[in-house]
ModelCIF file with pLDDT and N, C-alpha, C, O atoms, coordinates in Angstrom:
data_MODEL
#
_entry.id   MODEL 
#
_entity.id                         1 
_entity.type                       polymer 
_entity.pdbx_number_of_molecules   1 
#
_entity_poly.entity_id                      1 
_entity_poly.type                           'polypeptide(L)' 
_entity_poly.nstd_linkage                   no 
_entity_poly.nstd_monomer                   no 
_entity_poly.pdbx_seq_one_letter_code       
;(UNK)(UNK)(UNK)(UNK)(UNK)(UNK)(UNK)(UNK)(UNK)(UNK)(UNK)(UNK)(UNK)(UNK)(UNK)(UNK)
(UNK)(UNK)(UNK)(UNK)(UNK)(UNK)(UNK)(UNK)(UNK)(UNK)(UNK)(UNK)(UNK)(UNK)(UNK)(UNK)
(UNK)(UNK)(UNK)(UNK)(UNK)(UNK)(UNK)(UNK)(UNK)(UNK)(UNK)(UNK)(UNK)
;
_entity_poly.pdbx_seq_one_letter_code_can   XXXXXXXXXXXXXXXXXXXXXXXXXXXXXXXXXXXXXXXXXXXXX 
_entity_poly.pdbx_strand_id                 A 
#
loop_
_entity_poly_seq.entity_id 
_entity_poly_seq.num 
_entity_poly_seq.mon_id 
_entity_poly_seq.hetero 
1 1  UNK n 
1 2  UNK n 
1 3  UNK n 
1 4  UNK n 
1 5  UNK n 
1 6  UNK n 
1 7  UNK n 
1 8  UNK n 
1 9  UNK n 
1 10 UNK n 
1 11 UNK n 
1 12 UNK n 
1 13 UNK n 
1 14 UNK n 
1 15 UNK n 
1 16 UNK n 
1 17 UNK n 
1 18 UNK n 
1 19 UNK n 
1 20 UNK n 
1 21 UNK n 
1 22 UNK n 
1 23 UNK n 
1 24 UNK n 
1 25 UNK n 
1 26 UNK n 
1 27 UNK n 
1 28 UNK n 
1 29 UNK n 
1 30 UNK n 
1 31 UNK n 
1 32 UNK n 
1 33 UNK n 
1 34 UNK n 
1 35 UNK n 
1 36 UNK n 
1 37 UNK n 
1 38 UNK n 
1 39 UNK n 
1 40 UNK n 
1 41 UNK n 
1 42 UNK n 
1 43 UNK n 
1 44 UNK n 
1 45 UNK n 
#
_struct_asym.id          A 
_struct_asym.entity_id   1 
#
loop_
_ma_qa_metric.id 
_ma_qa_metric.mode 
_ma_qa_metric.name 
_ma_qa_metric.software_group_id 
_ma_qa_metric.type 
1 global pLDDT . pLDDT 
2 local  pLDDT . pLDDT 
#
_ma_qa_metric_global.metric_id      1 
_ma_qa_metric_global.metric_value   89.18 
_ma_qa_metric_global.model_id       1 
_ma_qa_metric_global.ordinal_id     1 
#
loop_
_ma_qa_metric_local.label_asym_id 
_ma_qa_metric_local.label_comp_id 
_ma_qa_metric_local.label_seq_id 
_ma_qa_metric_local.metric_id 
_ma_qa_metric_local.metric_value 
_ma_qa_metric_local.model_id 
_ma_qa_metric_local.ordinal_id 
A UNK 1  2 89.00 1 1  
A UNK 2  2 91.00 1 2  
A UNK 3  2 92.00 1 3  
A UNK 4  2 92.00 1 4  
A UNK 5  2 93.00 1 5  
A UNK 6  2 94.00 1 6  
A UNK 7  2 94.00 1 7  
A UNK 8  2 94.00 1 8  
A UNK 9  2 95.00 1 9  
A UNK 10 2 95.00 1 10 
A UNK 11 2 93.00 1 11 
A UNK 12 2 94.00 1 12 
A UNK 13 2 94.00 1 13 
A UNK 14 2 94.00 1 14 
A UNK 15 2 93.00 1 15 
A UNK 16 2 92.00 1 16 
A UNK 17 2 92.00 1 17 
A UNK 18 2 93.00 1 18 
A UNK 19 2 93.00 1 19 
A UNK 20 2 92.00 1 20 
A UNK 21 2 91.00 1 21 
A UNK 22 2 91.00 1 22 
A UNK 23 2 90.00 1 23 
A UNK 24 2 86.00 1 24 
A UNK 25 2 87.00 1 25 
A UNK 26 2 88.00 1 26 
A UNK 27 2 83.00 1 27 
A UNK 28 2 82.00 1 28 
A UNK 29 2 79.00 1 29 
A UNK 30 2 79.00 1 30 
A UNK 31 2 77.00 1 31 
A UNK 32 2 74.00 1 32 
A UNK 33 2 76.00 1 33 
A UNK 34 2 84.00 1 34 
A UNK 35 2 86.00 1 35 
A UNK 36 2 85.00 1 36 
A UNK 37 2 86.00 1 37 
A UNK 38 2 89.00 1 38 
A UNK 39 2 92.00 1 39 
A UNK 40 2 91.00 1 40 
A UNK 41 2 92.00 1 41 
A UNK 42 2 90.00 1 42 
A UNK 43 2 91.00 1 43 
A UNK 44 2 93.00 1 44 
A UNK 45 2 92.00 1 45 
#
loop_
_atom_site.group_PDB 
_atom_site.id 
_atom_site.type_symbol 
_atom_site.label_atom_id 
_atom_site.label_alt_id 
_atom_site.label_comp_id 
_atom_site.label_asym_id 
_atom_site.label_entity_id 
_atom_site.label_seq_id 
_atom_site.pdbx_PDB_ins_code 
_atom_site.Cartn_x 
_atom_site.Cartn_y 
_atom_site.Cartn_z 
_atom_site.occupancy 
_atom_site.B_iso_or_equiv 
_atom_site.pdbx_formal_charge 
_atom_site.auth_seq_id 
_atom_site.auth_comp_id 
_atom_site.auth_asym_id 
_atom_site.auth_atom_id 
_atom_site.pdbx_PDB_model_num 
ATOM 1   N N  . UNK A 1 1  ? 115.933 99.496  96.803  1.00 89.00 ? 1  UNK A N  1 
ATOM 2   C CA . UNK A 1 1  ? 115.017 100.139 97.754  1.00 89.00 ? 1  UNK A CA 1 
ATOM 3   C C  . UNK A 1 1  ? 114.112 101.150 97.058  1.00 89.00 ? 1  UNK A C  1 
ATOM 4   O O  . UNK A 1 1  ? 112.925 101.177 97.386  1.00 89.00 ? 1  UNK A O  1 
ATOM 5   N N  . UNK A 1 2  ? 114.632 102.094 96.002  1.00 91.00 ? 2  UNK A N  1 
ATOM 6   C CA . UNK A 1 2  ? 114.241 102.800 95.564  1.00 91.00 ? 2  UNK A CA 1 
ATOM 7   C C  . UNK A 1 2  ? 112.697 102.062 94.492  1.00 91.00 ? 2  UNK A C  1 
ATOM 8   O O  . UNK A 1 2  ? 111.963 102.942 94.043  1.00 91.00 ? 2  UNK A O  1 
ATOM 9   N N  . UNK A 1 3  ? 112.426 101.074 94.262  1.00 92.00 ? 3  UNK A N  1 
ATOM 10  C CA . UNK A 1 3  ? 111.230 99.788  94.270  1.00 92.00 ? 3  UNK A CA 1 
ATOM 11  C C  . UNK A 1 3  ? 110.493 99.664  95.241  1.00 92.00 ? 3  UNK A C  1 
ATOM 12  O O  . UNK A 1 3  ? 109.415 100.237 95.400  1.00 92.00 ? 3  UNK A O  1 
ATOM 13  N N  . UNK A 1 4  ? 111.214 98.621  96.245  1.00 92.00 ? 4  UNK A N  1 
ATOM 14  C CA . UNK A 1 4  ? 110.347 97.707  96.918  1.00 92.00 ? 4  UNK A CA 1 
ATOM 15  C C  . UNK A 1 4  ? 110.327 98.427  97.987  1.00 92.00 ? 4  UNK A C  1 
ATOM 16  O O  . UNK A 1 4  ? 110.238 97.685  98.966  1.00 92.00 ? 4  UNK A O  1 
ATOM 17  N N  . UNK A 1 5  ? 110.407 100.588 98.549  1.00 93.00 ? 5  UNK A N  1 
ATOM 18  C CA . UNK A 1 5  ? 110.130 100.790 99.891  1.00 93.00 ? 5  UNK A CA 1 
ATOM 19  C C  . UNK A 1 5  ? 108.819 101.551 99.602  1.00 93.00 ? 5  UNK A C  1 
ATOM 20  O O  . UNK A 1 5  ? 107.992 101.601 100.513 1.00 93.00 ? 5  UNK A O  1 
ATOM 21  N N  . UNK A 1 6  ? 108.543 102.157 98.405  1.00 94.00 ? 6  UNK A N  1 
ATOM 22  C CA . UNK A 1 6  ? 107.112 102.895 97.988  1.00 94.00 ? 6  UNK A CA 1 
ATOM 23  C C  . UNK A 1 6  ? 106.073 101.682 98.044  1.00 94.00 ? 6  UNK A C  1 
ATOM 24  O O  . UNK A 1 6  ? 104.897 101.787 98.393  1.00 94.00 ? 6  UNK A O  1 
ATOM 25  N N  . UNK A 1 7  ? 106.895 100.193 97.525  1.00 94.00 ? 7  UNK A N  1 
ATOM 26  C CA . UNK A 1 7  ? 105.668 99.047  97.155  1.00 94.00 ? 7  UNK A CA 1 
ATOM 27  C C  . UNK A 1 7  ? 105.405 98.661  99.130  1.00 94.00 ? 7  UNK A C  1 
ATOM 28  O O  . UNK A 1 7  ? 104.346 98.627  99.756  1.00 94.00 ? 7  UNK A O  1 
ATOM 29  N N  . UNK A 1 8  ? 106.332 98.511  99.451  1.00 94.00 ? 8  UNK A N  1 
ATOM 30  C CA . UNK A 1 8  ? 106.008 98.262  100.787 1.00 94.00 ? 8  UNK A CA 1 
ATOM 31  C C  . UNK A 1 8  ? 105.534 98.900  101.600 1.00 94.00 ? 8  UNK A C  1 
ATOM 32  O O  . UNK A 1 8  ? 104.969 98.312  102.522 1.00 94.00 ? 8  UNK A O  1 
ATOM 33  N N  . UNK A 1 9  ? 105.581 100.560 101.581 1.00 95.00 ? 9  UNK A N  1 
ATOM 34  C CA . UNK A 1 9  ? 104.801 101.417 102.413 1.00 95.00 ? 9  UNK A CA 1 
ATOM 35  C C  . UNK A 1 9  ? 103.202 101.076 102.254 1.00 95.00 ? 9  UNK A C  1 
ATOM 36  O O  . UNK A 1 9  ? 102.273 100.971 103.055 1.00 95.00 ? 9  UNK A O  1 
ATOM 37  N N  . UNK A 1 10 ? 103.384 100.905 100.266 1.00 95.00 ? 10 UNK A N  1 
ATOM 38  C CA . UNK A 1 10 ? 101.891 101.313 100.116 1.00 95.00 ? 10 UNK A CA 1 
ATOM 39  C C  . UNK A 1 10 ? 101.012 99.844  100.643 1.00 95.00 ? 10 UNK A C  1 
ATOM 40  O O  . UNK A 1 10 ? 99.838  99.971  100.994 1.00 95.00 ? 10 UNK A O  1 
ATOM 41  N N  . UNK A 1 11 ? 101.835 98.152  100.667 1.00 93.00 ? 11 UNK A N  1 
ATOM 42  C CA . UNK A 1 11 ? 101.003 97.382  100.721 1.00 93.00 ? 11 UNK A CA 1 
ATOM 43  C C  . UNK A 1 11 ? 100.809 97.518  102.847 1.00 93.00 ? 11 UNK A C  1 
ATOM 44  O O  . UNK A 1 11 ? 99.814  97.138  103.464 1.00 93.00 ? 11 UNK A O  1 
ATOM 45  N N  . UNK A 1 12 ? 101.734 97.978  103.310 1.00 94.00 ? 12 UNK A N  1 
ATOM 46  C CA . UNK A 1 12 ? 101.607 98.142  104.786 1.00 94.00 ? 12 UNK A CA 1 
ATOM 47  C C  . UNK A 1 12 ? 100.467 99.155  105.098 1.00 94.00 ? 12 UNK A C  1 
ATOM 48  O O  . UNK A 1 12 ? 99.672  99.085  106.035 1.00 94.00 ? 12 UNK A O  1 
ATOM 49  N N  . UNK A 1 13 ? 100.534 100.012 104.230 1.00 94.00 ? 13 UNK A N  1 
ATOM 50  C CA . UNK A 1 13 ? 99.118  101.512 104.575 1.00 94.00 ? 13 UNK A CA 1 
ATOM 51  C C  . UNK A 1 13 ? 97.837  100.707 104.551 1.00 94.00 ? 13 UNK A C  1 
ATOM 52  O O  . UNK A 1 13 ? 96.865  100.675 105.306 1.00 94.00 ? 13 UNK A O  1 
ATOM 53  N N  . UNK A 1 14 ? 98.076  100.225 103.714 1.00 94.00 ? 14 UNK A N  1 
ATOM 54  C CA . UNK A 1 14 ? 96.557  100.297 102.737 1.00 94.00 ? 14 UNK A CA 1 
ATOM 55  C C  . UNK A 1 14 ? 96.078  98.529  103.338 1.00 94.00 ? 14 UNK A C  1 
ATOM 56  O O  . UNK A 1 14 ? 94.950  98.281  103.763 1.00 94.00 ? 14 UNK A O  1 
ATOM 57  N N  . UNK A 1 15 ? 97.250  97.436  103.237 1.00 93.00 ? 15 UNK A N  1 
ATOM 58  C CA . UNK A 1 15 ? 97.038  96.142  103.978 1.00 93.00 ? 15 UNK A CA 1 
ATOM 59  C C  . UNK A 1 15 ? 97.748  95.562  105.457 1.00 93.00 ? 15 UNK A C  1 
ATOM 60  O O  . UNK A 1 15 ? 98.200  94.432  105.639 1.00 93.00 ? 15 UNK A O  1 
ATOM 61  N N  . UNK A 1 16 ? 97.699  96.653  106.401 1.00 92.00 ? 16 UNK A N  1 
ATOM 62  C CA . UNK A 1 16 ? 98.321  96.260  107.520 1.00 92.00 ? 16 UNK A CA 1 
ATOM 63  C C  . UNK A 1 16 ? 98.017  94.746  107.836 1.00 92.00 ? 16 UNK A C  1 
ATOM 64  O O  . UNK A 1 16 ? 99.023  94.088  108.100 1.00 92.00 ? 16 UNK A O  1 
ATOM 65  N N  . UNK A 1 17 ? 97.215  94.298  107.850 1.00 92.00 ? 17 UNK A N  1 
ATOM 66  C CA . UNK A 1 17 ? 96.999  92.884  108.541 1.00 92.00 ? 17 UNK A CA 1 
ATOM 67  C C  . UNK A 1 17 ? 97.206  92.037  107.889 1.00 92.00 ? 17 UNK A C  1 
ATOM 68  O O  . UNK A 1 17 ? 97.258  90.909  108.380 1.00 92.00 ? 17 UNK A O  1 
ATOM 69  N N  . UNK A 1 18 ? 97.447  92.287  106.247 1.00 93.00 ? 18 UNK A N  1 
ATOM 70  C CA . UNK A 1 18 ? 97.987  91.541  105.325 1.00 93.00 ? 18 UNK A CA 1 
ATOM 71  C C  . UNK A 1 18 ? 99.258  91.334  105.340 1.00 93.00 ? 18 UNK A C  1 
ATOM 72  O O  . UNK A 1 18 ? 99.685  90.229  105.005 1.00 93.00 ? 18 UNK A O  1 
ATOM 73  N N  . UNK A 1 19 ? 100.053 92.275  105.702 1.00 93.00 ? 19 UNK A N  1 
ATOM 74  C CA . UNK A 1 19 ? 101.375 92.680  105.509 1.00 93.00 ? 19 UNK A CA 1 
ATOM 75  C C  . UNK A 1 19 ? 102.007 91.928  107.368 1.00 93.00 ? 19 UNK A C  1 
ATOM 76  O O  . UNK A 1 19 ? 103.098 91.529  107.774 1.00 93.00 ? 19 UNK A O  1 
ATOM 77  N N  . UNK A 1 20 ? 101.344 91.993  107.673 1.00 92.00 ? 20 UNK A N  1 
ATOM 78  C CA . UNK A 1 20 ? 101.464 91.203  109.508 1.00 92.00 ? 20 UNK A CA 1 
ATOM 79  C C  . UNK A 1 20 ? 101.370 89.280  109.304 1.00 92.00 ? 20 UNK A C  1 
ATOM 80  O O  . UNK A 1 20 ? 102.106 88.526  109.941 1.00 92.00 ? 20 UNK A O  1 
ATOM 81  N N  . UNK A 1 21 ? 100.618 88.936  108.586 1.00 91.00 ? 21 UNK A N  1 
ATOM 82  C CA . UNK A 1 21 ? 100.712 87.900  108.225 1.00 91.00 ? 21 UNK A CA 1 
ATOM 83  C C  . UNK A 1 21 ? 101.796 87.440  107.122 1.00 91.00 ? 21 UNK A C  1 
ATOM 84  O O  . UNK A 1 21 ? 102.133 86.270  106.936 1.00 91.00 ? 21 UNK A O  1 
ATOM 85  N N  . UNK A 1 22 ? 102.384 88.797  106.279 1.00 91.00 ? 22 UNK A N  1 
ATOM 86  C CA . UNK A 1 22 ? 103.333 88.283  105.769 1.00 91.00 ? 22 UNK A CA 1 
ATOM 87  C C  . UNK A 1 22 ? 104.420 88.263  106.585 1.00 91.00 ? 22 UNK A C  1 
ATOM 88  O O  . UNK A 1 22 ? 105.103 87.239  106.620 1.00 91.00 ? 22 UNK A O  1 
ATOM 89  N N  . UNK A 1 23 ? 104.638 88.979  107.087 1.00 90.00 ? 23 UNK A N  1 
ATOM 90  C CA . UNK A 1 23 ? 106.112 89.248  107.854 1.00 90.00 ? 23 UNK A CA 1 
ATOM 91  C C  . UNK A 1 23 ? 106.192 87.777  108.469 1.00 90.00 ? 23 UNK A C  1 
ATOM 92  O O  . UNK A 1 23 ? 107.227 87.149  108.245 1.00 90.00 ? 23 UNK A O  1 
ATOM 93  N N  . UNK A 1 24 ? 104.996 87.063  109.366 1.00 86.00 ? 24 UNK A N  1 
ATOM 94  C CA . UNK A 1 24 ? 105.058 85.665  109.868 1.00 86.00 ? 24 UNK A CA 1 
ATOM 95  C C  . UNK A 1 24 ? 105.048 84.778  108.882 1.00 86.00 ? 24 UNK A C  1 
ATOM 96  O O  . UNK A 1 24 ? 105.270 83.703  109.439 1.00 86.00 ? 24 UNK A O  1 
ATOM 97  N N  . UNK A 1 25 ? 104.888 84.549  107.447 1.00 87.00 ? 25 UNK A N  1 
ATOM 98  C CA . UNK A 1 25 ? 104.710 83.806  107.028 1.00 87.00 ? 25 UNK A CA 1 
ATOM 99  C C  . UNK A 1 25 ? 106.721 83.413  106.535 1.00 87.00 ? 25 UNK A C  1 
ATOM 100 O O  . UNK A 1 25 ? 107.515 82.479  106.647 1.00 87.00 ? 25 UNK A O  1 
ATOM 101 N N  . UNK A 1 26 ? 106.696 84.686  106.042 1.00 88.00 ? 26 UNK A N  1 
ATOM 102 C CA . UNK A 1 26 ? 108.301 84.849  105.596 1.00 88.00 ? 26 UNK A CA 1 
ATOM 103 C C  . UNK A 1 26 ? 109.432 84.071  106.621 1.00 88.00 ? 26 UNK A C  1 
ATOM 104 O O  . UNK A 1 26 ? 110.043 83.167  106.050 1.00 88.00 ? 26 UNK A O  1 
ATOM 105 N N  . UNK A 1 27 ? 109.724 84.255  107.776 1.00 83.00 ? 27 UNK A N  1 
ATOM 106 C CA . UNK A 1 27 ? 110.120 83.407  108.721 1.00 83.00 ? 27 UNK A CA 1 
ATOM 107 C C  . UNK A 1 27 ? 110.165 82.360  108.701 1.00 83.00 ? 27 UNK A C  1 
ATOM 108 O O  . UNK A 1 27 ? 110.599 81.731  109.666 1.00 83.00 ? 27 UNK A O  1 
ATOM 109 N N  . UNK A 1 28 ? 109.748 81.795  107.634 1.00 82.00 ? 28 UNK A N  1 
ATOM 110 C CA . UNK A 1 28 ? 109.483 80.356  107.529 1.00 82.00 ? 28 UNK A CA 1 
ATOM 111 C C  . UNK A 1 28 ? 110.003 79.993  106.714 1.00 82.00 ? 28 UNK A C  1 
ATOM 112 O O  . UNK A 1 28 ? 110.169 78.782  106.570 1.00 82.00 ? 28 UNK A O  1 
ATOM 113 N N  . UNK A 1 29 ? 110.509 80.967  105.778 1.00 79.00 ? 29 UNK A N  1 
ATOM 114 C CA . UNK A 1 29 ? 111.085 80.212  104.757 1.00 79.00 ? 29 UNK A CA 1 
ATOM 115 C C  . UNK A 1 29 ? 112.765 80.295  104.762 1.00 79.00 ? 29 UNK A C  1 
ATOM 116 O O  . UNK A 1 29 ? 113.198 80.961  105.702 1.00 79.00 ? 29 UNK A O  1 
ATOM 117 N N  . UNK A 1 30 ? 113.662 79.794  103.971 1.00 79.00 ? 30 UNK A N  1 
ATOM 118 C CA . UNK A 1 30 ? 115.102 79.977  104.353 1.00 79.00 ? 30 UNK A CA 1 
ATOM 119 C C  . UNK A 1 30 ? 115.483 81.861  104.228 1.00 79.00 ? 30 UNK A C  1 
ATOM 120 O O  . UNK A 1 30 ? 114.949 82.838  103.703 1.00 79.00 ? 30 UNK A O  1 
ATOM 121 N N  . UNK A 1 31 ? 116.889 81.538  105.173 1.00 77.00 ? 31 UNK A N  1 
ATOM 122 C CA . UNK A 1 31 ? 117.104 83.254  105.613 1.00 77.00 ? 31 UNK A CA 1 
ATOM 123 C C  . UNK A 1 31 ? 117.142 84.153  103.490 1.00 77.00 ? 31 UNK A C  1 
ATOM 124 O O  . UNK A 1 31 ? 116.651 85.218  103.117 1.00 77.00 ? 31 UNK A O  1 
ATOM 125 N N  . UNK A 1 32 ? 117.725 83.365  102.887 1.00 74.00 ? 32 UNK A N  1 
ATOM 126 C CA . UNK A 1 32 ? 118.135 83.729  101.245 1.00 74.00 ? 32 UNK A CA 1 
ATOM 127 C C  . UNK A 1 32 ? 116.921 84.477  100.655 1.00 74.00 ? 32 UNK A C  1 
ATOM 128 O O  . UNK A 1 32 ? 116.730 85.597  100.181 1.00 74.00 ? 32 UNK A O  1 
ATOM 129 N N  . UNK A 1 33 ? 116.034 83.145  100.936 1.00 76.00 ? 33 UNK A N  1 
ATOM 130 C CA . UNK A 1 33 ? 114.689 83.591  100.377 1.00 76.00 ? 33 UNK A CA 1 
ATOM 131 C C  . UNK A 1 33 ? 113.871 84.349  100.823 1.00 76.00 ? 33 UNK A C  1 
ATOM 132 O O  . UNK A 1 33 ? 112.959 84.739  100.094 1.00 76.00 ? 33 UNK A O  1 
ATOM 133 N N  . UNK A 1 34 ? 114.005 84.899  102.566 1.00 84.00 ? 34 UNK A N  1 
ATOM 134 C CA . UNK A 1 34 ? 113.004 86.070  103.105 1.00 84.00 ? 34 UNK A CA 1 
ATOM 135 C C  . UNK A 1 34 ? 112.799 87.113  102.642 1.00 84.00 ? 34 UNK A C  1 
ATOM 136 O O  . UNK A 1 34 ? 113.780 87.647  102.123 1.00 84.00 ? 34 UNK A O  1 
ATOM 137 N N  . UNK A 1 35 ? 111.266 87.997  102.604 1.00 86.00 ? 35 UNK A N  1 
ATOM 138 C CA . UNK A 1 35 ? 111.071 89.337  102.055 1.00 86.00 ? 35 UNK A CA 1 
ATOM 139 C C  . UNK A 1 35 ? 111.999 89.658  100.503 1.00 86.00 ? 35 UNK A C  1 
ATOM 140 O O  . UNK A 1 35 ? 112.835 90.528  100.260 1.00 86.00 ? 35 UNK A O  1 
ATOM 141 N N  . UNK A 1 36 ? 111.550 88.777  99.811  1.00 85.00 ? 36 UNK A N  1 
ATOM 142 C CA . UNK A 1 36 ? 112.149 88.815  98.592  1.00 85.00 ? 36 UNK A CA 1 
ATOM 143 C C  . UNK A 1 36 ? 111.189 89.989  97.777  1.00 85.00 ? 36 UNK A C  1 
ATOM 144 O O  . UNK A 1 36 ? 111.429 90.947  97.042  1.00 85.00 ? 36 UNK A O  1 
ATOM 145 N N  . UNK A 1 37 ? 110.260 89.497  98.207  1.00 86.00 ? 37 UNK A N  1 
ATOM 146 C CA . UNK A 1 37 ? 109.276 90.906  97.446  1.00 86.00 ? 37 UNK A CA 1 
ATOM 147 C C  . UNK A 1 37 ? 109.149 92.370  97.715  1.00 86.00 ? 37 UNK A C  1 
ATOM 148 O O  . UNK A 1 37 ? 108.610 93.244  97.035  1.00 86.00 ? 37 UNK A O  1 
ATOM 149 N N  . UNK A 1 38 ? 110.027 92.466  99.342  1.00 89.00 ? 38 UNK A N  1 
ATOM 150 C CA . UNK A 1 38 ? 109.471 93.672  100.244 1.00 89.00 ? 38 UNK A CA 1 
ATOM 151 C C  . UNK A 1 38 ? 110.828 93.657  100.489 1.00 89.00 ? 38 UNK A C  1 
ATOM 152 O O  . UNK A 1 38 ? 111.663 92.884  100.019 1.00 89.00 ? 38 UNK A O  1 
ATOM 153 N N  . UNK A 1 39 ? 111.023 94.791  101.450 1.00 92.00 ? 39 UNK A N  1 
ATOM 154 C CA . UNK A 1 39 ? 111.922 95.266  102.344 1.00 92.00 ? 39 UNK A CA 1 
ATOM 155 C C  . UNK A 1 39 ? 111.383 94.422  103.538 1.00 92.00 ? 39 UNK A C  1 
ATOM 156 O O  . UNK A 1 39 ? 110.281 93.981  103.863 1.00 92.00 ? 39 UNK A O  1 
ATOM 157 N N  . UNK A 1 40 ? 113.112 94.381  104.236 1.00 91.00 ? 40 UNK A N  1 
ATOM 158 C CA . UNK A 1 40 ? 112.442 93.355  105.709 1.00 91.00 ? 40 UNK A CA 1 
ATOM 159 C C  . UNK A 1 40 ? 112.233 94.235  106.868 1.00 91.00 ? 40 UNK A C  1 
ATOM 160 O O  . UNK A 1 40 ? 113.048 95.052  107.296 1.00 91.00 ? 40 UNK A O  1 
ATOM 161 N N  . UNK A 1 41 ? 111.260 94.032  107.255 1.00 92.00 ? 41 UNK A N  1 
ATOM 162 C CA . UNK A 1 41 ? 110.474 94.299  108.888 1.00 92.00 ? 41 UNK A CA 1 
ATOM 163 C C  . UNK A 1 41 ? 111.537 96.100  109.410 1.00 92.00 ? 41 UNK A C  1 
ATOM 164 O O  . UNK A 1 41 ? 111.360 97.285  109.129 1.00 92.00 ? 41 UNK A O  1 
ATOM 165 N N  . UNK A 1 42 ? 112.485 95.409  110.176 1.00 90.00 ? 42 UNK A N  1 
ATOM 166 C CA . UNK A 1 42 ? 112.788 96.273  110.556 1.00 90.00 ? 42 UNK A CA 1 
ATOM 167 C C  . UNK A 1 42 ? 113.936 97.712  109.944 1.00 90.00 ? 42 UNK A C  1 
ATOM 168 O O  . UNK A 1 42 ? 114.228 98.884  110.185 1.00 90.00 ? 42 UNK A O  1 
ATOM 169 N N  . UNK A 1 43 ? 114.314 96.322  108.827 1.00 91.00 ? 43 UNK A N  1 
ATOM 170 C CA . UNK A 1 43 ? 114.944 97.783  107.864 1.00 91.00 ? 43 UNK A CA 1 
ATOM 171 C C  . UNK A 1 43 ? 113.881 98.900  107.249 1.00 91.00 ? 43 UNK A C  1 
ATOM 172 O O  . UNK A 1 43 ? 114.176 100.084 107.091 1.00 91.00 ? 43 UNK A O  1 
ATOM 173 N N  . UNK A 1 44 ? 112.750 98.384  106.970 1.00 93.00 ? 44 UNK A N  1 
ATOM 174 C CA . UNK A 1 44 ? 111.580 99.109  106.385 1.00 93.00 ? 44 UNK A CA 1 
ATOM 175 C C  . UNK A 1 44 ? 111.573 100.279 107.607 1.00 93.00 ? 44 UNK A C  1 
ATOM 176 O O  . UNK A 1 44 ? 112.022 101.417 107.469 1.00 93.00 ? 44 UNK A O  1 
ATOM 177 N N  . UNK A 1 45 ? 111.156 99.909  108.439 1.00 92.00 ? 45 UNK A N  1 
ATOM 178 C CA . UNK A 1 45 ? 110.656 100.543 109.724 1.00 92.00 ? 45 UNK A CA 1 
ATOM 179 C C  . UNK A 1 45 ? 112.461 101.653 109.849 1.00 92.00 ? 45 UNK A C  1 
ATOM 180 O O  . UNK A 1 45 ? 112.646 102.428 110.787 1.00 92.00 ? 45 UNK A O  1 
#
């Protein structure tokens, strides 16, 4: 966390609508492989 919650604040600040299309895109893929790059949705939050 101490990574991917500064990388995720900053791509949510700065790319909200980017970061909205990821959250839907992620869902799609198997549960293992979700938000591999980020923190997920509501743990972030």
């Amino acid at each position: 966390w101490l990574i991917f919650y500064p990388m995720t604040f900053w791509r949510a600040f700065t790319r909200p609508l980017s970061m909205m299309r990821y959250a839907d895109d992620e869902l799609e893929d198997r549960p293992e492989d979700q938000y591999d790059d980020t923190i997920s949705p509501p743990l972030f939050l």
